[in-house]
N, C-alpha and C. Protein backbone atom coordinates (compact mmCIF):
# COMPACT_ATOMS: atom_id res chain seq x y z
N UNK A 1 154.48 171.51 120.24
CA UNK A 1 153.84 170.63 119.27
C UNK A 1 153.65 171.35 117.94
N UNK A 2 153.12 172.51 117.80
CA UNK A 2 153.27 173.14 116.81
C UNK A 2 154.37 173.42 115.56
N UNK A 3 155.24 173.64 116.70
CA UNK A 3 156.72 174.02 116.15
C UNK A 3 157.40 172.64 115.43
N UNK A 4 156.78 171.65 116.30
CA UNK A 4 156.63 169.94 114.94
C UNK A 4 156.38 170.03 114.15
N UNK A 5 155.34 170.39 114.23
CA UNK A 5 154.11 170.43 112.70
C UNK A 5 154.44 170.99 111.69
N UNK A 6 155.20 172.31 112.38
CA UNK A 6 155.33 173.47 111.33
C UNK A 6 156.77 172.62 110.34
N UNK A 7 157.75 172.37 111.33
CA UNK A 7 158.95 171.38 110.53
C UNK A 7 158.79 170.32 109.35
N UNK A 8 157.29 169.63 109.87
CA UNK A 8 157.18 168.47 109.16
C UNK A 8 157.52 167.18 109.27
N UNK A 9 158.26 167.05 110.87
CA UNK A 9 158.73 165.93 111.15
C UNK A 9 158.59 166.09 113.26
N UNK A 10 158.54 164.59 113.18
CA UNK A 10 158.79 164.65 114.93
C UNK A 10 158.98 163.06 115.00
N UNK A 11 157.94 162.97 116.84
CA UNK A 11 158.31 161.15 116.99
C UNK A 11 156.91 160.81 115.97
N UNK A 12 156.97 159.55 115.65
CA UNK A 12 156.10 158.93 115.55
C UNK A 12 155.30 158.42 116.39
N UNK A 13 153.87 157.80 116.21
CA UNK A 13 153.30 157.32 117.18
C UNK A 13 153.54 155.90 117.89
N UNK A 14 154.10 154.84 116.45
CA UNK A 14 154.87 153.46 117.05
C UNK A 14 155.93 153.76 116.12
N UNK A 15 157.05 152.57 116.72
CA UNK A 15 158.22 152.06 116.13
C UNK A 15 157.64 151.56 114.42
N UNK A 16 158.38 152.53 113.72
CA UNK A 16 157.63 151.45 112.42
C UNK A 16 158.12 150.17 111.70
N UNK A 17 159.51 149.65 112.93
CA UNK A 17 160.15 148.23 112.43
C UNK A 17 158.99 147.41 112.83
N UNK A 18 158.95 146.38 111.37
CA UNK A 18 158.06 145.49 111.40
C UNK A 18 158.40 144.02 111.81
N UNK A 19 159.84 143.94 112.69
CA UNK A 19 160.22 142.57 113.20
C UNK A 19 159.78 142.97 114.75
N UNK A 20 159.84 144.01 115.52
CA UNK A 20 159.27 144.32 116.98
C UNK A 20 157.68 144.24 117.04
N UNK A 21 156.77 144.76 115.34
CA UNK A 21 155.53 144.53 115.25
C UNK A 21 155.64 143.00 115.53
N UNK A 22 156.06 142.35 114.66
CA UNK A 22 155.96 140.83 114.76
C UNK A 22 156.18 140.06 116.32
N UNK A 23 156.91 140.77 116.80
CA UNK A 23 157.27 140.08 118.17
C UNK A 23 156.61 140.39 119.33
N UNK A 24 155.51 141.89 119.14
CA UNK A 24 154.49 142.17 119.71
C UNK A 24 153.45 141.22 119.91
N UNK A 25 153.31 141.20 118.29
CA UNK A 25 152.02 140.16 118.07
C UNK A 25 151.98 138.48 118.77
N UNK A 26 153.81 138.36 118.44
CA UNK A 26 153.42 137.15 118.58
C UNK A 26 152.93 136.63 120.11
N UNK A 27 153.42 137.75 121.08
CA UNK A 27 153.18 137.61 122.15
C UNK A 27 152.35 138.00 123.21
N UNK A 28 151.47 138.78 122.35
CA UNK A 28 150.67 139.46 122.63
C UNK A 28 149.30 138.04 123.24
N UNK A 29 148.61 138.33 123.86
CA UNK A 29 147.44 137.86 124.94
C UNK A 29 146.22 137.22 123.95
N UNK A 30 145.91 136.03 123.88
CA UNK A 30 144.86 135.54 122.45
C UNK A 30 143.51 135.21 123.52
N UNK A 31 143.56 135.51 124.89
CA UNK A 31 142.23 135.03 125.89
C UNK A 31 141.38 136.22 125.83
N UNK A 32 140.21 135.76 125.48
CA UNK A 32 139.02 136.78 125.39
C UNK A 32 138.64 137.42 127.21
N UNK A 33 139.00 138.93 126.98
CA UNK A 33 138.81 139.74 128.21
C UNK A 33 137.56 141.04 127.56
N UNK A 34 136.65 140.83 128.82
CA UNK A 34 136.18 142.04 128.59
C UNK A 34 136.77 143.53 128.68
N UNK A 35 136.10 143.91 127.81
CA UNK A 35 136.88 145.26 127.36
C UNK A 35 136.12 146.44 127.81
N UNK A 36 134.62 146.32 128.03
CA UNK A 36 133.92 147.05 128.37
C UNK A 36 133.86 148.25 129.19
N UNK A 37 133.97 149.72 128.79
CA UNK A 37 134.40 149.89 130.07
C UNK A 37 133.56 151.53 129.89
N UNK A 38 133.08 152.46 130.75
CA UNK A 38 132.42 153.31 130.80
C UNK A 38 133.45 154.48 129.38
N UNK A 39 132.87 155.48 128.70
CA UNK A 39 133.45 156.85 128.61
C UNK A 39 134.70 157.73 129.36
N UNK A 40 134.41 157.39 130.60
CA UNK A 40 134.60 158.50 131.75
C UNK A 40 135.95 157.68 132.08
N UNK A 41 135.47 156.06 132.47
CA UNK A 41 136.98 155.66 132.84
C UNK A 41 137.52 155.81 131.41
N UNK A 42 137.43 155.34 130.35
CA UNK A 42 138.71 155.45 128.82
C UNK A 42 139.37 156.42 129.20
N UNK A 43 138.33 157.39 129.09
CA UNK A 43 139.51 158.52 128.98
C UNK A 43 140.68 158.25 129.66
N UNK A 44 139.62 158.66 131.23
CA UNK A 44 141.09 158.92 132.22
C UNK A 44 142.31 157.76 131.98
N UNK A 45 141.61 156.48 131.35
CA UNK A 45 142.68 155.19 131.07
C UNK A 45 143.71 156.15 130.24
N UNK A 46 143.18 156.25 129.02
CA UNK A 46 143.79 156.12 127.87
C UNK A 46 144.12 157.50 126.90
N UNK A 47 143.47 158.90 127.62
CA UNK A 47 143.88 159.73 126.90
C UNK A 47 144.77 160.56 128.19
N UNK A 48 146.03 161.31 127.58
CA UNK A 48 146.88 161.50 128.29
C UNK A 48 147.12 163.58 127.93
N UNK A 49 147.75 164.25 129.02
CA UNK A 49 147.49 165.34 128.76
C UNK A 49 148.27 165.35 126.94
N UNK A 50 148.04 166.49 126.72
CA UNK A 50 149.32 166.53 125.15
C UNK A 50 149.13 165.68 124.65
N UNK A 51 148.20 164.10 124.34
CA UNK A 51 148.14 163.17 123.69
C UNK A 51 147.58 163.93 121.99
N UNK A 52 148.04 163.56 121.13
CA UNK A 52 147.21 163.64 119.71
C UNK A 52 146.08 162.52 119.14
N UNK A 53 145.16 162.96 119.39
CA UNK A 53 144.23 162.21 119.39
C UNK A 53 143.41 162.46 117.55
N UNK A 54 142.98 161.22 117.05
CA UNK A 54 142.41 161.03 115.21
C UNK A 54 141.05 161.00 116.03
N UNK A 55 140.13 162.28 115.69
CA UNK A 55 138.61 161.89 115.78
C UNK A 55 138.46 161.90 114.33
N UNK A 56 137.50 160.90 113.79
CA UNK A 56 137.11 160.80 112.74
C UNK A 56 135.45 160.80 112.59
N UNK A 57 135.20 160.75 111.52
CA UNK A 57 133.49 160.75 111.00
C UNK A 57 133.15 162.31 109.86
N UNK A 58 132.10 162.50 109.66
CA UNK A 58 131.88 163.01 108.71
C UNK A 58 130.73 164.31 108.83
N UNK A 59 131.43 165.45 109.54
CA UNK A 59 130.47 166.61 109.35
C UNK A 59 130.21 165.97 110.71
N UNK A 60 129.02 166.41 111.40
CA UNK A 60 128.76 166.09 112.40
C UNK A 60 128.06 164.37 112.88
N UNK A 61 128.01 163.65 111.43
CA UNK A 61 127.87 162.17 111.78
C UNK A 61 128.93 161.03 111.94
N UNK A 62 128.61 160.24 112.63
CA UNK A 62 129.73 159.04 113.46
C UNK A 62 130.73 159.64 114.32
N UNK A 63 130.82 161.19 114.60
CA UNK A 63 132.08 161.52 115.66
C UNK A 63 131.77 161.48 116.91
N UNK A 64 132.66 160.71 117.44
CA UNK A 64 132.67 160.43 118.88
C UNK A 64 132.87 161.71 120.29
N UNK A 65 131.47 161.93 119.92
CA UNK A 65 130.59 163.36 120.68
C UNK A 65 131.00 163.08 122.31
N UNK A 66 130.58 162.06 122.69
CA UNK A 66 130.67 161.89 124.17
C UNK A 66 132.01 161.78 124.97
N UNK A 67 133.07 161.24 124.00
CA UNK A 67 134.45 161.15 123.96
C UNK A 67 135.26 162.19 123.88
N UNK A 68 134.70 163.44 122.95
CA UNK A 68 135.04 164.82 122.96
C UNK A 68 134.80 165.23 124.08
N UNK A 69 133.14 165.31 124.54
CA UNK A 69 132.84 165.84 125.78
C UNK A 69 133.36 165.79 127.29
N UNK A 70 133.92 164.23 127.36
CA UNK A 70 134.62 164.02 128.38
C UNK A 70 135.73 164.63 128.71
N UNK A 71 136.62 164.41 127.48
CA UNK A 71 137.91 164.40 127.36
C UNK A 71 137.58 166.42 127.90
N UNK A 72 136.55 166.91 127.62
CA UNK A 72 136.63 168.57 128.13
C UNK A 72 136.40 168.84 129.62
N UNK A 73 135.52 167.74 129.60
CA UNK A 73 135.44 167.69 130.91
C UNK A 73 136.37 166.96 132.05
N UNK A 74 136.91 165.94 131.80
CA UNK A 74 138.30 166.18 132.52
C UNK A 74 139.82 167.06 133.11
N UNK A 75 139.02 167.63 131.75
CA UNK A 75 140.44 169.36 131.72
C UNK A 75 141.52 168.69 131.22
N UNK A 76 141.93 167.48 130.13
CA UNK A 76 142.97 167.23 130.18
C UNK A 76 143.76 168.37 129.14
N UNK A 77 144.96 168.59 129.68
CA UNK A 77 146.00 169.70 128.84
C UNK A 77 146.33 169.52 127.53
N UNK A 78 145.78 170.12 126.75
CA UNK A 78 146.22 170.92 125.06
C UNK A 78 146.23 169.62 124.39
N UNK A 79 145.14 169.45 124.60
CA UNK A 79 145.55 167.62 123.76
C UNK A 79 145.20 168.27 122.06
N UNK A 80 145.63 167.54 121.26
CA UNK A 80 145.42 168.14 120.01
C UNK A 80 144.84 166.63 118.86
N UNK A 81 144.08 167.60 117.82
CA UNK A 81 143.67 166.31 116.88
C UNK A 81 143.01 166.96 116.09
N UNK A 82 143.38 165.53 115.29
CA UNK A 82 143.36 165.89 113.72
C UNK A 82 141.56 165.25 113.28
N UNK A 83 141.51 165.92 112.19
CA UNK A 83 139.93 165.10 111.58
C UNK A 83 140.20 165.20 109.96
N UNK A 84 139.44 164.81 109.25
CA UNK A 84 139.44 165.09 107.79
C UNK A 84 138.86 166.01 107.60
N UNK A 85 138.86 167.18 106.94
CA UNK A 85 138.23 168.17 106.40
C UNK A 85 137.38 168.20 104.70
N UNK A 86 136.44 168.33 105.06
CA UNK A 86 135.51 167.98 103.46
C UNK A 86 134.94 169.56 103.10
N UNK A 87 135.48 169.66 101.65
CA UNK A 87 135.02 170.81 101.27
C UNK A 87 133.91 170.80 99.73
N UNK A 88 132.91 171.23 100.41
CA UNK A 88 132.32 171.29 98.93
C UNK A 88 132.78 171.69 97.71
């Protein structure tokens, strides 16, 4: 992953043709489902070892603390992510 970074190029995260966006959407599910779902299961849903994960927020306010915590506590492998950096 590094050796990406360092290049300046790799995969992207989606396809960025915007006629497969369109054909996503159009088919995509419009029935209201609960979504609700603990910390502990997301993760294991939705974060994957090596995934690159955007935590965002500001200094230590709005970042998703418990979501970090999990994700350590699962042990998942070298996941990496980015944040904004603010410099006085």
């Amino acid at each position: 992953m590094y050796e990406v970074a360092a290049q300046g190029e790799g995969p992207l995260c989606r396809d960025p043709d915007a006629d497969k966006a369109r054909e996503f959407s159009h088919h995509k599910k419009r029935s209201l489902v609960n979504k609700v779902t603990s910390v502990k299961e997301a993760v294991d849903l939705f974060v994957h070892d090596e995934d690159y994960l955007g935590i965002g927020g500001l200094g230590t306010n709005r970042i998703p603390t418990a979501v970090c915590h999990e994700i350590v506590r699962q042990k998942k492998k070298e996941p990496y992510s980015c944040r904004p950096h603010f410099h006085p």
